[in-house]
C-alpha atoms as a PDB file:
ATOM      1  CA  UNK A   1      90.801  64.517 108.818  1.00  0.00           C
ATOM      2  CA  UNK A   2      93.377  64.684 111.619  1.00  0.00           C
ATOM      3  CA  UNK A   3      95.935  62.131 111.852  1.00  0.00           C
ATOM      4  CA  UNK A   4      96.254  60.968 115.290  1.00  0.00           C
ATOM      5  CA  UNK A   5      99.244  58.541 116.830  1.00  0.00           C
ATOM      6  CA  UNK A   6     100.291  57.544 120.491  1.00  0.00           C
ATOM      7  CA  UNK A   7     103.918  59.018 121.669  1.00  0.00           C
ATOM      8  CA  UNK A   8     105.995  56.483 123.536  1.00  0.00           C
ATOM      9  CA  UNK A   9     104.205  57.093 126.871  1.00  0.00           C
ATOM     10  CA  UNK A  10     100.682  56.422 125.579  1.00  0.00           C
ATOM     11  CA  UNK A  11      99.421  59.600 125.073  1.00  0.00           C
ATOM     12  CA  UNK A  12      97.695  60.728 121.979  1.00  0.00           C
ATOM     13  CA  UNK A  13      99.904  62.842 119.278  1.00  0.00           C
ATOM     14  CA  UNK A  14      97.962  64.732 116.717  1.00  0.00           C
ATOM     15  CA  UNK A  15     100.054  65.419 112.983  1.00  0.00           C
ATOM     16  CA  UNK A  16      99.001  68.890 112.152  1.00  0.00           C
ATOM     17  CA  UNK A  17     100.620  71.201 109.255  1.00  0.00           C
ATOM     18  CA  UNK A  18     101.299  68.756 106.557  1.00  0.00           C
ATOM     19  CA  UNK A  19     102.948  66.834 109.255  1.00  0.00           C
ATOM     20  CA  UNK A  20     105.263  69.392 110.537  1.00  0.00           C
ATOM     21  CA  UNK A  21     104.109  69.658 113.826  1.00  0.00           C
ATOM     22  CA  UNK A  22     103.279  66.946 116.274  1.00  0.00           C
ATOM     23  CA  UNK A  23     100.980  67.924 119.031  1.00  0.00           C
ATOM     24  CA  UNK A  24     101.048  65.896 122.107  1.00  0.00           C
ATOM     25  CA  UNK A  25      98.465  66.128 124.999  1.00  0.00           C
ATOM     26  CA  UNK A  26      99.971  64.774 128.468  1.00  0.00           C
ATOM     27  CA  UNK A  27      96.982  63.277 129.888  1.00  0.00           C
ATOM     28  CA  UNK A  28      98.081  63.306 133.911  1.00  0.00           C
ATOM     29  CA  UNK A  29      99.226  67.236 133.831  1.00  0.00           C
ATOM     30  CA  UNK A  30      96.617  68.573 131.215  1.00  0.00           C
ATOM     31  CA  UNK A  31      99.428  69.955 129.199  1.00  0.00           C
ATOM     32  CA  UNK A  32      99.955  70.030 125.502  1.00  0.00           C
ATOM     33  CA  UNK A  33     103.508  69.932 123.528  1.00  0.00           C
ATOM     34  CA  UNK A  34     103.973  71.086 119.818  1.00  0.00           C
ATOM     35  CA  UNK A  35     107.377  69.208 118.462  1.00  0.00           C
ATOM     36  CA  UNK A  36     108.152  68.946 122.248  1.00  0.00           C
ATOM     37  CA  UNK A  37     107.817  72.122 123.817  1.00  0.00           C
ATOM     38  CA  UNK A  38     105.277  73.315 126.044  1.00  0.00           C
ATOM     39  CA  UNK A  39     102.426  74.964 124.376  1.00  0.00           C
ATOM     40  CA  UNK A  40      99.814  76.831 126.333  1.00  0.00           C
ATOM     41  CA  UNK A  41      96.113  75.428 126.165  1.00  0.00           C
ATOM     42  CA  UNK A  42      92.848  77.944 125.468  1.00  0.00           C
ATOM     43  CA  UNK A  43      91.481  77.608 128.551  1.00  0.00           C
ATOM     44  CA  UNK A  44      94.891  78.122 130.390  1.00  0.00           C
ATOM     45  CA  UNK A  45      95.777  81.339 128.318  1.00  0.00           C
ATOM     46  CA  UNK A  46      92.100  82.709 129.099  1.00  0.00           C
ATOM     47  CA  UNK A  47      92.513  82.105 133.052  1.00  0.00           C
ATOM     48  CA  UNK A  48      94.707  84.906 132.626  1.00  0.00           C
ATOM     49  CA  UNK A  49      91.502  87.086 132.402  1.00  0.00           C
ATOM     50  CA  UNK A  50      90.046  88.913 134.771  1.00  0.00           C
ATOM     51  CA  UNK A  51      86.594  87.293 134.996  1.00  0.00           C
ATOM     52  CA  UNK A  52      86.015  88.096 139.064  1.00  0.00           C
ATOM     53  CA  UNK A  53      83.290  91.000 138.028  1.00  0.00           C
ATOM     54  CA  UNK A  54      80.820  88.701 136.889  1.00  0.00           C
ATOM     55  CA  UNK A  55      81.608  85.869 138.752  1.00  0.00           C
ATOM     56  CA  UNK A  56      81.573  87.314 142.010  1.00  0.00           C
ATOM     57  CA  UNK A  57      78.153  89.084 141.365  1.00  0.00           C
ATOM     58  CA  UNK A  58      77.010  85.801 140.227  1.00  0.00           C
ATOM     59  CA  UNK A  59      78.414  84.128 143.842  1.00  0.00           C
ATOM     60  CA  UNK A  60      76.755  86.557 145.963  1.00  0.00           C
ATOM     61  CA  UNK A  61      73.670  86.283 144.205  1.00  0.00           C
ATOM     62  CA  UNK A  62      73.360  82.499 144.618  1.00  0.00           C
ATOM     63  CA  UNK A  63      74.496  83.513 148.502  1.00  0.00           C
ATOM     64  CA  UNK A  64      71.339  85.679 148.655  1.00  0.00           C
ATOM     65  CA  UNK A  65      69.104  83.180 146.908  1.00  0.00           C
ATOM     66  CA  UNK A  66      70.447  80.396 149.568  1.00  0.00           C
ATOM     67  CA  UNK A  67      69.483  83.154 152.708  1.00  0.00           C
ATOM     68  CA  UNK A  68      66.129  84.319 151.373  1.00  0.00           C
ATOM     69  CA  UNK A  69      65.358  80.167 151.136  1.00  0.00           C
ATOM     70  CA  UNK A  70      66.670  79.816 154.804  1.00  0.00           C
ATOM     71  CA  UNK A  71      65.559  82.987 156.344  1.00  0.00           C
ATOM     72  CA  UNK A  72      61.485  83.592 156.728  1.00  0.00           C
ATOM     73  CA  UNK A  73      60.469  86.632 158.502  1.00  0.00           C
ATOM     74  CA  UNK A  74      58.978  86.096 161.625  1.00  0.00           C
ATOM     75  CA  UNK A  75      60.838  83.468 162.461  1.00  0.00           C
ATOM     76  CA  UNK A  76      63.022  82.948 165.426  1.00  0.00           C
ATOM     77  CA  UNK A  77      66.707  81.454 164.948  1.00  0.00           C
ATOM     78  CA  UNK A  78      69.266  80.824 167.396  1.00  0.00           C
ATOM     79  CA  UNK A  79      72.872  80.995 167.268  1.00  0.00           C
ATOM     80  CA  UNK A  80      73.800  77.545 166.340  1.00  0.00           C
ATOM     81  CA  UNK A  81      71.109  77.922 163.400  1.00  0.00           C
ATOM     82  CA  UNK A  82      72.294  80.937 162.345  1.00  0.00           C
ATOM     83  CA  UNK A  83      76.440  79.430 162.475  1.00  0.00           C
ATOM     84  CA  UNK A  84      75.208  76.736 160.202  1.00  0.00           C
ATOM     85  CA  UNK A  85      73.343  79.058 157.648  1.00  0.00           C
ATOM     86  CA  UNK A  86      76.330  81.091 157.210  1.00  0.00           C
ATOM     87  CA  UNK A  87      78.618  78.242 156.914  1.00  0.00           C
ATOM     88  CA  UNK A  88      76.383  76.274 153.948  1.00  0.00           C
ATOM     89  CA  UNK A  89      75.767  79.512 152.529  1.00  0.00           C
ATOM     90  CA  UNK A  90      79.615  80.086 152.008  1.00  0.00           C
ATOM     91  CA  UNK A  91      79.859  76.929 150.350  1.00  0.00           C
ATOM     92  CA  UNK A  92      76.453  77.599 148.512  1.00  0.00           C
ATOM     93  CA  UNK A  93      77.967  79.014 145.188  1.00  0.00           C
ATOM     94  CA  UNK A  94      80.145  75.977 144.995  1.00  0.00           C
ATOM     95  CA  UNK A  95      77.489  73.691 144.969  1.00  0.00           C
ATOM     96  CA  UNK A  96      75.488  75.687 142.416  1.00  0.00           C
ATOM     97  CA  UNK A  97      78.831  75.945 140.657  1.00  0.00           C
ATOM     98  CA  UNK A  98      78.980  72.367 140.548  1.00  0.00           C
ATOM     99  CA  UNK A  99      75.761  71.878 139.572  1.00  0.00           C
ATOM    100  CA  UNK A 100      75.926  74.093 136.305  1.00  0.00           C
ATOM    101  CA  UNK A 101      79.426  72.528 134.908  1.00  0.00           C
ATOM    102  CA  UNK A 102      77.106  69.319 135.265  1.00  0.00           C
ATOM    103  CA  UNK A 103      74.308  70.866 132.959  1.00  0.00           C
ATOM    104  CA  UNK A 104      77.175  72.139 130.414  1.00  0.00           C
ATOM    105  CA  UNK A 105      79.071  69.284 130.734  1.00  0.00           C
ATOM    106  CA  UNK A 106      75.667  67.180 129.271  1.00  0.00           C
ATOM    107  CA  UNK A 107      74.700  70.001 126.902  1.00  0.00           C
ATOM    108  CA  UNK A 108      78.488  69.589 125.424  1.00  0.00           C
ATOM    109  CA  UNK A 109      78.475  65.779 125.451  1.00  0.00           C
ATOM    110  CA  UNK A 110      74.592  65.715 123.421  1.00  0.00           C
ATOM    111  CA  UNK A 111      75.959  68.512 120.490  1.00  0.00           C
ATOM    112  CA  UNK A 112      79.306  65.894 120.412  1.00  0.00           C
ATOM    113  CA  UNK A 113      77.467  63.290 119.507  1.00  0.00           C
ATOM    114  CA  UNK A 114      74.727  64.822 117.424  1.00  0.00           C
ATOM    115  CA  UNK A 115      77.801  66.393 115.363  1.00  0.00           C
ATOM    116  CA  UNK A 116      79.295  63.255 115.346  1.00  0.00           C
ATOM    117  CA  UNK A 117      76.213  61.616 114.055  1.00  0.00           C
ATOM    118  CA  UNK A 118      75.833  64.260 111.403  1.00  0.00           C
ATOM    119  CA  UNK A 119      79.463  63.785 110.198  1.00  0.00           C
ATOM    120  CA  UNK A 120      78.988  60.372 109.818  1.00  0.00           C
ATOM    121  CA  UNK A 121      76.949  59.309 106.957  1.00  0.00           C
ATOM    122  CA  UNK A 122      76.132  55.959 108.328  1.00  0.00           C
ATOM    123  CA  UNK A 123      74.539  57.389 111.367  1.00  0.00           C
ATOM    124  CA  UNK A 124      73.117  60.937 109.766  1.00  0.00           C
ATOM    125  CA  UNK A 125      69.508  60.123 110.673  1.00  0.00           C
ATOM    126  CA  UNK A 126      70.037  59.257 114.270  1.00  0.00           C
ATOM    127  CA  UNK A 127      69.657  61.810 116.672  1.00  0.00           C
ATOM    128  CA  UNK A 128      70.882  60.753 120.386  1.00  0.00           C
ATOM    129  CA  UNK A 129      67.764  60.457 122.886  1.00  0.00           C
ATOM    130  CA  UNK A 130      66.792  63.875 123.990  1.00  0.00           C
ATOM    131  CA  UNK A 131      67.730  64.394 127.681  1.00  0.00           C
ATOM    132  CA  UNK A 132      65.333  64.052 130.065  1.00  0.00           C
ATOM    133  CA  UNK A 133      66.533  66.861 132.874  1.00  0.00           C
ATOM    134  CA  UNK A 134      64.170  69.827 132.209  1.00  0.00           C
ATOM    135  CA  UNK A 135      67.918  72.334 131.912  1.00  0.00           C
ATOM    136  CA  UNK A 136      69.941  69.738 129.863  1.00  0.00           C
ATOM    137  CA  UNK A 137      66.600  69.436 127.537  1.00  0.00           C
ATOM    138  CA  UNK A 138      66.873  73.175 127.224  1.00  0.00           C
ATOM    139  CA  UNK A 139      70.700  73.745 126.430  1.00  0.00           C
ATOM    140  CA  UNK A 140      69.988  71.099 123.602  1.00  0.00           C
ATOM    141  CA  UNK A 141      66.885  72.864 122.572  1.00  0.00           C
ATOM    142  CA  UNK A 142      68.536  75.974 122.121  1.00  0.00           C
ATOM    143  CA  UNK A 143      71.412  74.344 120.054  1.00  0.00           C
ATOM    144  CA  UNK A 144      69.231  73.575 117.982  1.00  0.00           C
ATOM    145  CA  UNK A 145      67.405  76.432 117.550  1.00  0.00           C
ATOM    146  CA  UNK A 146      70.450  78.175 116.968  1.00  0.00           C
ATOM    147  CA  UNK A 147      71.535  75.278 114.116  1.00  0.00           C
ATOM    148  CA  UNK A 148      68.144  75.747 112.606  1.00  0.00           C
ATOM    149  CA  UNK A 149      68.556  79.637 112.395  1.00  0.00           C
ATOM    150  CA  UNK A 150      72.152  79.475 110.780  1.00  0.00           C
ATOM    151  CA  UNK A 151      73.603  77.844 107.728  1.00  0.00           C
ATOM    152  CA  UNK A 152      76.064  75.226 109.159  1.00  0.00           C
ATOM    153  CA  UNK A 153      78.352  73.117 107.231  1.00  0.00           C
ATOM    154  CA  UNK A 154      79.907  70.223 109.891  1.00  0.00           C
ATOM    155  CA  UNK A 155      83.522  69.644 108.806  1.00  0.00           C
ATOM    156  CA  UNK A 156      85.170  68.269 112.263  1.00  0.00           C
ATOM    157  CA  UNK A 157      84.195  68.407 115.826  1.00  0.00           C
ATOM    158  CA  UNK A 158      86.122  68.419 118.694  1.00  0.00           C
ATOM    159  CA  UNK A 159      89.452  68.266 116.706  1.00  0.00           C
ATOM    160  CA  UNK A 160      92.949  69.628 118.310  1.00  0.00           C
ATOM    161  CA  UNK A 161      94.448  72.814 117.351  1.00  0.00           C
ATOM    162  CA  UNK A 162      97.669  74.751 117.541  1.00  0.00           C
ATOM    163  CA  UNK A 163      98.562  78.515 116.380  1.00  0.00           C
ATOM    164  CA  UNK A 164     101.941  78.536 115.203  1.00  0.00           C
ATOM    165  CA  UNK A 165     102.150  82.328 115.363  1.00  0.00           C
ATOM    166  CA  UNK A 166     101.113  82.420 118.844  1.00  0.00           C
ATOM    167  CA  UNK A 167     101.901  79.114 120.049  1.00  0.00           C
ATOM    168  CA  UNK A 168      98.530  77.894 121.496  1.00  0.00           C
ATOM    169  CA  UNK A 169      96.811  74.596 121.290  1.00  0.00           C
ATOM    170  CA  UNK A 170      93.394  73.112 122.120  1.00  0.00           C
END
């Protein structure tokens, strides 16, 4: 198990390497620092990435979903109506954006706890409630299914790491 601490300014200092490194997350900037210096997170190393391909393809798509919802044939729109459609439907990815980190942020926060439960032998028969949104439901469902199809051993979950050859933490 981890051993965690609180540096002088309250945040939370994980003791990692047979306590040779101490890995401090700065809650207010997001930022992590291994024995003081700035260490680069996951997520902020993979932003690097070029991941416009899909992502745009996946904007204009939800653009074109939005018009062919607004837009009937046969019917007759003026210019103000037509001003507003394309404004919202600029903004529509965002929204759908939005609405998916939502979905994935539930998904994430039911497998947390059902590892959690699992790790804990005192709570090892207790499920959480299934959700009751139709898309949460099915993230879980499919966590699942892929638990049930593989041979999983639960040792930690959501535990902080750092790569001291390349100087990453998460």
């Amino acid at each position: 198990m981890q051993k965690q601490v609180l540096s002088p300014k309250g945040n939370p200092v994980w003791v990692l390497y047979n306590d040779t490194v101490q890995l401090e997350f700065d809650k207010e900037k997001h930022w992590y620092f291994a024995n003081g210096n700035y260490s680069p997170s996951v997520t902020g190393i993979t932003g690097f990435l070029d991941k416009s391909g899909p992502l745009t393809y996946w904007a204009a798509k939800q653009t074109v979903g939005y018009y062919r919802t607004k837009l009937v044939a046969g019917t007759v729109v003026d210019e103000v109506q037509l001003e507003a459609m394309h404004k919202e439907g600029l903004r529509y990815f965002r929204t759908r954006t939005e609405e998916a980190a939502s979905i994935g942020t539930l998904i994430h926060g039911w497998i947390e706890e059902y590892i959690r439960r699992r790790l804990d032998p005192t709570l090892s028969d207790n499920k959480p409630e299934m959700p009751i949104n139709a898309r949460v439901k099915k993230g879980v469902d499919a966590f699942l299914d892929w638990e049930k199809d593989n041979k999983l051993e639960y040792v930690l979950s959501e535990s902080k790491i750092y790569s001291k050859k390349h100087h990453y933490a998460g």
